[in-house]
Protein backbone atom coordinates (compact mmCIF):
# COMPACT_ATOMS: atom_id res chain seq x y z
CA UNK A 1 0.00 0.00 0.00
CA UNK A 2 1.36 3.58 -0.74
CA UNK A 3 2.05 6.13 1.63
CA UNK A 4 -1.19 8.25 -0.29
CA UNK A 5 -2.94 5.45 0.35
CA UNK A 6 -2.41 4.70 4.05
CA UNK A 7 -2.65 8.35 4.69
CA UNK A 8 -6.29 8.25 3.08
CA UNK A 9 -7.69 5.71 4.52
CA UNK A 10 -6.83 7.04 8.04
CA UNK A 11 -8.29 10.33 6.85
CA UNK A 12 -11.46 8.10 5.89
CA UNK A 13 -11.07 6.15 8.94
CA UNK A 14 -12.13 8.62 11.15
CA UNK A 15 -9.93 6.96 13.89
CA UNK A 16 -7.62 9.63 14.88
CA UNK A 17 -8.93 12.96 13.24
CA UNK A 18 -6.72 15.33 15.63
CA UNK A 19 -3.33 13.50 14.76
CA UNK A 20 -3.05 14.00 10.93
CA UNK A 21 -0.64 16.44 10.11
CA UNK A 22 -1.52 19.10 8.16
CA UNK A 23 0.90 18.68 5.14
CA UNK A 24 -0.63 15.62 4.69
CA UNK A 25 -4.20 16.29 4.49
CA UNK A 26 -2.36 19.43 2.26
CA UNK A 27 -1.15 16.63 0.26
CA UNK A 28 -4.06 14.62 -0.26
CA UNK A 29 -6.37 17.35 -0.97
CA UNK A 30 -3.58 18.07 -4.15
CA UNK A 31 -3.42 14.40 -4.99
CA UNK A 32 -7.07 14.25 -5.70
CA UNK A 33 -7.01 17.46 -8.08
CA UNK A 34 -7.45 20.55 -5.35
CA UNK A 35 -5.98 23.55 -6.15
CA UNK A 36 -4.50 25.74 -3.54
CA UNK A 37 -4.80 29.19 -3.03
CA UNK A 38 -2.97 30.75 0.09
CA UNK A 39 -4.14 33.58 1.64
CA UNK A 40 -2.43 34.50 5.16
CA UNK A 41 -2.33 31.73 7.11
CA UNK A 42 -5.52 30.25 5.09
CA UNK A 43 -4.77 27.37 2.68
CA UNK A 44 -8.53 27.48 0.55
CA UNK A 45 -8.71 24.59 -1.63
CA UNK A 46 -10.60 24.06 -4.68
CA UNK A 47 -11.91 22.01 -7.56
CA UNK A 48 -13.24 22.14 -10.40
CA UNK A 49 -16.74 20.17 -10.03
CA UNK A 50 -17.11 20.26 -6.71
CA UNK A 51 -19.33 23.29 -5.43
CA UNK A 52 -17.95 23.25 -1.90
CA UNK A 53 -14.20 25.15 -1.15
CA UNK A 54 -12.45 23.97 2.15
CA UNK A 55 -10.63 26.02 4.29
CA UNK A 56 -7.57 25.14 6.20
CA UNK A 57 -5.32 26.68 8.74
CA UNK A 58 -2.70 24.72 10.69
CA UNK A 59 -2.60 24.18 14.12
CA UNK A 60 1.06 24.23 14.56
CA UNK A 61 2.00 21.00 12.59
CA UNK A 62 -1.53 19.30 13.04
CA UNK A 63 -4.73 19.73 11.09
CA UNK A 64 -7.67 20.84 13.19
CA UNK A 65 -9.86 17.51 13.77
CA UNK A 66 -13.02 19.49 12.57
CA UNK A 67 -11.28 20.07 9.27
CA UNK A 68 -10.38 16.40 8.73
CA UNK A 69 -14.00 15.66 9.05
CA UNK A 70 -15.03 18.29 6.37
CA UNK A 71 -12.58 16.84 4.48
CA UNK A 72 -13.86 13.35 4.69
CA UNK A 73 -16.99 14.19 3.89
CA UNK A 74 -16.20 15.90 1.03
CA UNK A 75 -14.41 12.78 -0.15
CA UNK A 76 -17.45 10.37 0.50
CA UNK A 77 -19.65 12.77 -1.39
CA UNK A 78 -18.34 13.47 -4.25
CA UNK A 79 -16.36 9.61 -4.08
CA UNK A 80 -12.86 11.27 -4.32
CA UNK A 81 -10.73 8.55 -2.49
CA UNK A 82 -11.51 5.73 -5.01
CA UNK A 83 -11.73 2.17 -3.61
CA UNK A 84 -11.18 3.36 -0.69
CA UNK A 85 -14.85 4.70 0.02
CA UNK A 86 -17.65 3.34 1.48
């Protein structure tokens, strides 16, 4: 299994939503086609297709658990992570 891989499917997990850093979930949001736009300390991604834009900001080195969740959900709705949804 690939390092994208095993990072998703903890995202999708939802086992441990306030220990994912936030370059990764930075990372996986650009693997699936987000673009970035950086504003501050406000990383806004976005996508061509999909209506909703999400809105990060790091907590230090760690991505606020509430955050995670959006992005899961965003990934089971619009059945981004491949195989690896539900």
């Amino acid at each position: 299994m690939s390092q994208f891989a095993k990072q998703l499917a903890l995202i999708m997990s939802g086992a441990s939503d306030n220990n994912i850093r936030f370059n990764e979930l930075c990372s996986i949001l650009e693997r699936l086609g987000f673009e970035c736009r950086i504003k501050g300390d406000h990383f806004i991604f976005y996508k061509q297709g999909v209506d909703e834009i999400i809105n990060l900001q790091p907590r230090s080195n760690k991505a606020k658990d509430y955050q995670v969740k959006q992005v899961r959900n965003l990934i089971l709705q619009y059945r981004l992570g491949g195989d690896l949804n539900v």
